[in-house]
C-alpha atoms as a PDB file:
ATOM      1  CA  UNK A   1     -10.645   3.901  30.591  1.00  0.00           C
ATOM      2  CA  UNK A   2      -7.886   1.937  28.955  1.00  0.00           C
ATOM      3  CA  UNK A   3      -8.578  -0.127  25.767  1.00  0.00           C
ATOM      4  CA  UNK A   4      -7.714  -3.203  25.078  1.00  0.00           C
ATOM      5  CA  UNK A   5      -5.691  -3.860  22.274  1.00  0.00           C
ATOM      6  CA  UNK A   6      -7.069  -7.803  20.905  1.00  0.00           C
ATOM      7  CA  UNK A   7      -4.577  -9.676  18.716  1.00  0.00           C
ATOM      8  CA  UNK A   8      -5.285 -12.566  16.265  1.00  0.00           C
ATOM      9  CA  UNK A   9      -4.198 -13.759  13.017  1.00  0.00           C
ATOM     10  CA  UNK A  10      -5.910 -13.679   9.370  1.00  0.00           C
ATOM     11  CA  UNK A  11      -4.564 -16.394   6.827  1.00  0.00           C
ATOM     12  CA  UNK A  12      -1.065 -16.065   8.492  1.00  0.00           C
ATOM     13  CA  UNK A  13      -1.034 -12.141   9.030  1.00  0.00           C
ATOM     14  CA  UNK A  14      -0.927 -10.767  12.728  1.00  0.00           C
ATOM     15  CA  UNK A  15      -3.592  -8.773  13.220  1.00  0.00           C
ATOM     16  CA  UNK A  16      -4.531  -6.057  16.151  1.00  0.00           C
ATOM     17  CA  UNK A  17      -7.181  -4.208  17.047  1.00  0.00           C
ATOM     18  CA  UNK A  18      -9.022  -1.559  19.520  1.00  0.00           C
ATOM     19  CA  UNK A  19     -12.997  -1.275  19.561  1.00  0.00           C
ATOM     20  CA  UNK A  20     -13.328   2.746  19.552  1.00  0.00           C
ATOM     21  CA  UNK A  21     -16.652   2.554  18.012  1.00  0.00           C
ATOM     22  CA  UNK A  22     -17.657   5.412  15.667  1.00  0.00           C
ATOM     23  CA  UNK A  23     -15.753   4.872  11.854  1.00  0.00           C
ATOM     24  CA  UNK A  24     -13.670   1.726  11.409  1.00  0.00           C
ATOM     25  CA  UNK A  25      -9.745   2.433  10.268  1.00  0.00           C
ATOM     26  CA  UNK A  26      -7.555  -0.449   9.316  1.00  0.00           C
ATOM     27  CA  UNK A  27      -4.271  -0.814   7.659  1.00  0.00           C
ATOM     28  CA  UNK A  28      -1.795  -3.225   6.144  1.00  0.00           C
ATOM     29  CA  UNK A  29       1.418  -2.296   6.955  1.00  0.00           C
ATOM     30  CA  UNK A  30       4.810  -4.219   5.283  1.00  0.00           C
ATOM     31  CA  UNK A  31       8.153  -4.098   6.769  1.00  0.00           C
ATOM     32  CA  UNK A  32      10.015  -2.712   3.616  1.00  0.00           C
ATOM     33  CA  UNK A  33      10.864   0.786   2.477  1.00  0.00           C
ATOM     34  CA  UNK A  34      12.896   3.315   1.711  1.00  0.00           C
ATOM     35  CA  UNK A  35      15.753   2.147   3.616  1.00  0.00           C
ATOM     36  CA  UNK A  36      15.672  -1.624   1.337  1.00  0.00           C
ATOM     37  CA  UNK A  37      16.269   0.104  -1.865  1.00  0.00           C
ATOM     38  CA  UNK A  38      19.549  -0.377  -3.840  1.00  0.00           C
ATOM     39  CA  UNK A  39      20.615   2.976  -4.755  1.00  0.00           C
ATOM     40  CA  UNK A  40      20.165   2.000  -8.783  1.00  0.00           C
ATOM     41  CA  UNK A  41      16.103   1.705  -7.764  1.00  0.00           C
ATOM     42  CA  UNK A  42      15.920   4.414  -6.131  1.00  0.00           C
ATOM     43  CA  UNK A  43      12.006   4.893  -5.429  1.00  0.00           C
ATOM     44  CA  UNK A  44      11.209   1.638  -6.554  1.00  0.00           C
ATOM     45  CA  UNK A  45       8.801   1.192  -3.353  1.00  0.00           C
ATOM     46  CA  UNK A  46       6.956   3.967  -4.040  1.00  0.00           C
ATOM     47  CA  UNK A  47       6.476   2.923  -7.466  1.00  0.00           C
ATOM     48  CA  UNK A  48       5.607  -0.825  -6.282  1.00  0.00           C
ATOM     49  CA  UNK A  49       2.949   1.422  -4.086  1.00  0.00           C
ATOM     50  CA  UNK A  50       1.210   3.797  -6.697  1.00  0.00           C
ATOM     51  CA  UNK A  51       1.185   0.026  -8.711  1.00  0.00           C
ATOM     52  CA  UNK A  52      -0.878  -1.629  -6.140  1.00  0.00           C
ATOM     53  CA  UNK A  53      -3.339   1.096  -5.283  1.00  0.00           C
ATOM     54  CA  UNK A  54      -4.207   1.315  -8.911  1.00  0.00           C
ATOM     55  CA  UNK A  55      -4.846  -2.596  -9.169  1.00  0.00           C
ATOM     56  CA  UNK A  56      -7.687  -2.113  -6.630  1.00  0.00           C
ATOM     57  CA  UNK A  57      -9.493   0.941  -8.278  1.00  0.00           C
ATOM     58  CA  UNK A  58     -12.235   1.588  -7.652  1.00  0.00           C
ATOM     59  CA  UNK A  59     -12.245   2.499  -4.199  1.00  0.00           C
ATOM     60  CA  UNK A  60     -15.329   4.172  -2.846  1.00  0.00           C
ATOM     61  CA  UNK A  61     -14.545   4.821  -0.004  1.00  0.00           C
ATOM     62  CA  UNK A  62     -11.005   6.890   1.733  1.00  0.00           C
ATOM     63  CA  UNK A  63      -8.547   5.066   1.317  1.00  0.00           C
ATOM     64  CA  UNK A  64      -4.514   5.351   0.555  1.00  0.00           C
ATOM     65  CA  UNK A  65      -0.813   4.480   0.833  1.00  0.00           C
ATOM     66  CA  UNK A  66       2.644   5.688   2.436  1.00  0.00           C
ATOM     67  CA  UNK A  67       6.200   4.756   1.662  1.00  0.00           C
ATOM     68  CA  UNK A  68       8.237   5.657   4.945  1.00  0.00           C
ATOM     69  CA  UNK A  69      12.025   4.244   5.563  1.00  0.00           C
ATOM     70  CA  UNK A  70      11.195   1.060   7.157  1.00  0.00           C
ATOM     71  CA  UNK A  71       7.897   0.305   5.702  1.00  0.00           C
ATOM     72  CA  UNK A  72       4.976   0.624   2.606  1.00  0.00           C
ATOM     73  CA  UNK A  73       1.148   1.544   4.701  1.00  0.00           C
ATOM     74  CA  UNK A  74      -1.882   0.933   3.120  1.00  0.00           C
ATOM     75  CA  UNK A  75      -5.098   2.099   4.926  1.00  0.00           C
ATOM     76  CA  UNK A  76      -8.302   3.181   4.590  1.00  0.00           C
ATOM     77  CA  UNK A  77     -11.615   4.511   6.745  1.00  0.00           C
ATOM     78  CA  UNK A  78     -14.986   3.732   6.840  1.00  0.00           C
ATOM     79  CA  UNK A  79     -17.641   0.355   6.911  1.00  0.00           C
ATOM     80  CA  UNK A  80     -16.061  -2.542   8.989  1.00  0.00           C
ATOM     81  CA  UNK A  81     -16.942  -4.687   5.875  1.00  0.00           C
ATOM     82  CA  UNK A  82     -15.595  -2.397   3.555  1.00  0.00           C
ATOM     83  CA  UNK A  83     -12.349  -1.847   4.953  1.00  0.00           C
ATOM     84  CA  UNK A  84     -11.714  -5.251   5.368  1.00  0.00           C
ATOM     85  CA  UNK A  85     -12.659  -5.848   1.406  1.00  0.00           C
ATOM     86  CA  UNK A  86     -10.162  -2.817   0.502  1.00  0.00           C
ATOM     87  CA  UNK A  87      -7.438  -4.355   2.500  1.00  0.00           C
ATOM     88  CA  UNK A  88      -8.085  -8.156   0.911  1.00  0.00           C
ATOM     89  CA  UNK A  89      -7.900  -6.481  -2.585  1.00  0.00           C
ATOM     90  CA  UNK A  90      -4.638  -4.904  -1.431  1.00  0.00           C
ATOM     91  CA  UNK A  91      -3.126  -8.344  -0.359  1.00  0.00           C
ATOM     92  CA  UNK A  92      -4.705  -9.974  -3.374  1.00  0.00           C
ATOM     93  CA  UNK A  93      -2.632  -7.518  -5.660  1.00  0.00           C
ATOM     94  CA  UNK A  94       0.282  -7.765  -3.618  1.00  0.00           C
ATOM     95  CA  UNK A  95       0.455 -11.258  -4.075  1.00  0.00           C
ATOM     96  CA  UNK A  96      -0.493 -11.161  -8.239  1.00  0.00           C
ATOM     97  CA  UNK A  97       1.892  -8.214  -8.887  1.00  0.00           C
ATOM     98  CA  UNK A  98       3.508 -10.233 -11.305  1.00  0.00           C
ATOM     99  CA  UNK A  99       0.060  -9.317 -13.576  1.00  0.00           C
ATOM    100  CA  UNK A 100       1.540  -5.433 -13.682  1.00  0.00           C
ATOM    101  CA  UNK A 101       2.695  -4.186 -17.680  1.00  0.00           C
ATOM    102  CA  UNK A 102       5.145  -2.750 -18.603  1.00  0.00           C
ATOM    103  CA  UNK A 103       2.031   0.135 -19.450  1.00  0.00           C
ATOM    104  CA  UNK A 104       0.933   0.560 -16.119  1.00  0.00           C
ATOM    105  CA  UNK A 105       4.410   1.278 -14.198  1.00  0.00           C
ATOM    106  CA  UNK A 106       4.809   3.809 -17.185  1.00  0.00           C
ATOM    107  CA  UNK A 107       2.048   5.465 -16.093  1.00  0.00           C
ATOM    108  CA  UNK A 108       2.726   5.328 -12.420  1.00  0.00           C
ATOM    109  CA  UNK A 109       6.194   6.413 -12.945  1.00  0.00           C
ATOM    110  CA  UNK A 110       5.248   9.491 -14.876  1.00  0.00           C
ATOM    111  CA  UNK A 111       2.327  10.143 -12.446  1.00  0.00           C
ATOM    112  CA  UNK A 112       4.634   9.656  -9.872  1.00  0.00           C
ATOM    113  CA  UNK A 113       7.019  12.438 -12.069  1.00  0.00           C
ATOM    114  CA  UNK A 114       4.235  15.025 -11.744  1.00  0.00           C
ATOM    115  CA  UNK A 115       3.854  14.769  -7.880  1.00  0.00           C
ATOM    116  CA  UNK A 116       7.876  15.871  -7.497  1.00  0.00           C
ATOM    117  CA  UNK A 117      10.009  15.957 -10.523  1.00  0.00           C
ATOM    118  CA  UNK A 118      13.042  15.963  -8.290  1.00  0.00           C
ATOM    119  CA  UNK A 119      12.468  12.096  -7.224  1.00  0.00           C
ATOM    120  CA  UNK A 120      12.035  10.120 -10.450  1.00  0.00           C
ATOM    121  CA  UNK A 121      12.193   6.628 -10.182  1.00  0.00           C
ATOM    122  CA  UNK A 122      15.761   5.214 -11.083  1.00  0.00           C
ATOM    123  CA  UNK A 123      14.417   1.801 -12.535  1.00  0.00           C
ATOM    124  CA  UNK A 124      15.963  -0.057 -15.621  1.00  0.00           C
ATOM    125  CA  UNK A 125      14.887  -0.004 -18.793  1.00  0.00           C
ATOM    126  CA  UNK A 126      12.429  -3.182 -17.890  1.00  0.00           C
ATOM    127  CA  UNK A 127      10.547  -0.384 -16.239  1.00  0.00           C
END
Protein backbone atom coordinates (compact mmCIF):
# COMPACT_ATOMS: atom_id res chain seq x y z
CA UNK A 1 0.00 0.00 0.00
CA UNK A 2 1.32 3.39 -0.96
CA UNK A 3 1.22 6.31 1.56
CA UNK A 4 0.22 9.39 1.11
CA UNK A 5 2.46 12.05 1.64
CA UNK A 6 -0.11 15.29 3.12
CA UNK A 7 1.37 18.78 2.76
CA UNK A 8 0.40 21.98 4.67
CA UNK A 9 1.96 24.92 6.10
CA UNK A 10 2.76 26.00 9.90
CA UNK A 11 3.20 29.89 10.48
CA UNK A 12 4.73 30.14 6.92
CA UNK A 13 6.88 26.81 6.96
CA UNK A 14 5.94 23.96 4.40
CA UNK A 15 5.27 21.14 6.11
CA UNK A 16 4.89 17.22 4.97
CA UNK A 17 3.93 14.32 6.37
CA UNK A 18 3.18 10.33 6.17
CA UNK A 19 0.88 8.58 8.92
CA UNK A 20 3.14 5.31 9.61
CA UNK A 21 1.73 4.95 12.98
CA UNK A 22 4.02 3.48 15.68
CA UNK A 23 6.77 6.50 17.03
CA UNK A 24 6.36 9.98 15.55
CA UNK A 25 9.77 11.47 13.74
CA UNK A 26 9.84 15.03 12.58
CA UNK A 27 12.47 17.37 11.46
CA UNK A 28 13.28 20.95 10.56
CA UNK A 29 15.43 21.04 7.87
CA UNK A 30 17.18 24.65 6.51
CA UNK A 31 18.57 25.10 3.15
CA UNK A 32 22.14 26.26 4.28
CA UNK A 33 25.36 24.40 4.91
CA UNK A 34 28.54 23.56 4.35
CA UNK A 35 28.64 24.63 0.88
CA UNK A 36 27.43 28.67 2.13
CA UNK A 37 30.44 29.12 4.21
CA UNK A 38 33.15 31.71 3.31
CA UNK A 39 36.31 29.93 3.61
CA UNK A 40 37.44 32.50 6.69
CA UNK A 41 34.25 30.69 8.73
CA UNK A 42 34.98 27.70 7.99
CA UNK A 43 32.51 25.50 10.25
CA UNK A 44 30.59 28.30 11.23
CA UNK A 45 27.24 26.16 10.55
CA UNK A 46 28.13 23.62 12.63
CA UNK A 47 28.91 25.94 15.29
CA UNK A 48 25.50 27.97 14.62
CA UNK A 49 24.13 24.12 15.14
CA UNK A 50 25.81 22.88 18.47
CA UNK A 51 24.50 26.82 19.50
CA UNK A 52 20.93 26.07 18.90
CA UNK A 53 20.65 22.58 20.29
CA UNK A 54 22.06 23.86 23.51
CA UNK A 55 19.40 26.81 23.69
CA UNK A 56 16.68 24.11 23.89
CA UNK A 57 18.25 21.84 26.66
CA UNK A 58 16.64 19.99 28.18
CA UNK A 59 15.47 17.57 25.82
CA UNK A 60 13.92 14.43 27.17
CA UNK A 61 13.38 12.82 24.67
CA UNK A 62 15.96 11.69 21.22
CA UNK A 63 16.57 14.25 19.62
CA UNK A 64 19.62 15.93 17.41
CA UNK A 65 21.23 17.88 14.56
CA UNK A 66 23.30 17.46 11.17
CA UNK A 67 25.31 19.92 9.16
CA UNK A 68 25.48 18.37 5.51
CA UNK A 69 26.65 20.61 2.30
CA UNK A 70 23.40 22.01 1.37
CA UNK A 71 21.63 22.07 4.60
CA UNK A 72 21.57 22.23 8.86
CA UNK A 73 18.72 19.03 10.11
CA UNK A 74 17.27 19.14 13.26
CA UNK A 75 15.10 16.12 14.32
CA UNK A 76 13.95 14.22 16.89
CA UNK A 77 11.64 10.86 17.79
CA UNK A 78 9.04 10.15 19.96
CA UNK A 79 5.31 11.75 21.35
CA UNK A 80 3.48 13.61 18.45
CA UNK A 81 3.18 16.48 21.03
CA UNK A 82 6.56 16.34 22.03
CA UNK A 83 8.20 16.45 18.85
CA UNK A 84 6.31 19.16 17.73
CA UNK A 85 7.34 21.21 21.14
CA UNK A 86 11.18 20.22 20.41
CA UNK A 87 10.93 21.48 16.93
CA UNK A 88 9.00 25.00 18.08
CA UNK A 89 11.87 25.47 20.64
CA UNK A 90 14.27 24.91 17.75
CA UNK A 91 12.58 27.65 15.55
CA UNK A 92 12.11 29.81 18.60
CA UNK A 93 16.02 29.79 19.09
CA UNK A 94 16.65 30.09 15.59
CA UNK A 95 14.86 33.12 15.40
CA UNK A 96 16.40 34.73 19.04
CA UNK A 97 19.99 33.64 18.20
CA UNK A 98 20.96 37.02 18.58
CA UNK A 99 20.53 36.11 22.69
CA UNK A 100 23.86 33.68 22.19
CA UNK A 101 27.32 35.10 24.39
CA UNK A 102 30.17 35.36 23.53
CA UNK A 103 30.43 32.33 26.61
CA UNK A 104 28.35 29.94 25.03
CA UNK A 105 29.98 29.76 21.34
CA UNK A 106 33.26 29.39 23.49
CA UNK A 107 32.02 26.51 24.80
CA UNK A 108 30.52 25.07 21.69
CA UNK A 109 33.59 25.79 19.80
CA UNK A 110 35.84 23.96 22.19
CA UNK A 111 33.23 21.15 22.54
CA UNK A 112 33.07 21.15 19.05
CA UNK A 113 37.33 20.95 19.29
CA UNK A 114 37.03 17.70 21.28
CA UNK A 115 34.72 15.86 18.75
CA UNK A 116 37.68 16.33 15.83
CA UNK A 117 40.55 18.56 16.53
CA UNK A 118 41.32 18.61 12.84
CA UNK A 119 38.07 20.90 12.03
CA UNK A 120 38.21 23.87 14.41
CA UNK A 121 36.04 26.54 13.71
CA UNK A 122 37.83 29.44 11.73
CA UNK A 123 35.64 32.32 13.31
CA UNK A 124 37.00 35.88 14.24
CA UNK A 125 37.95 36.99 17.25
CA UNK A 126 34.04 38.11 17.94
CA UNK A 127 33.77 34.39 18.38
Amino acid sequence: MRQMVRKSSHKGIPSYSVDRGGIFTGSLLFGVGFRNEPVTLAGITHLVEHAVLRMVQPVTLWHGGAVQMDSVEFYACGDADAVAGYLNAIAAAVSGFTAVSEEDLALEKSIMEAENPKDSVQCPAAC
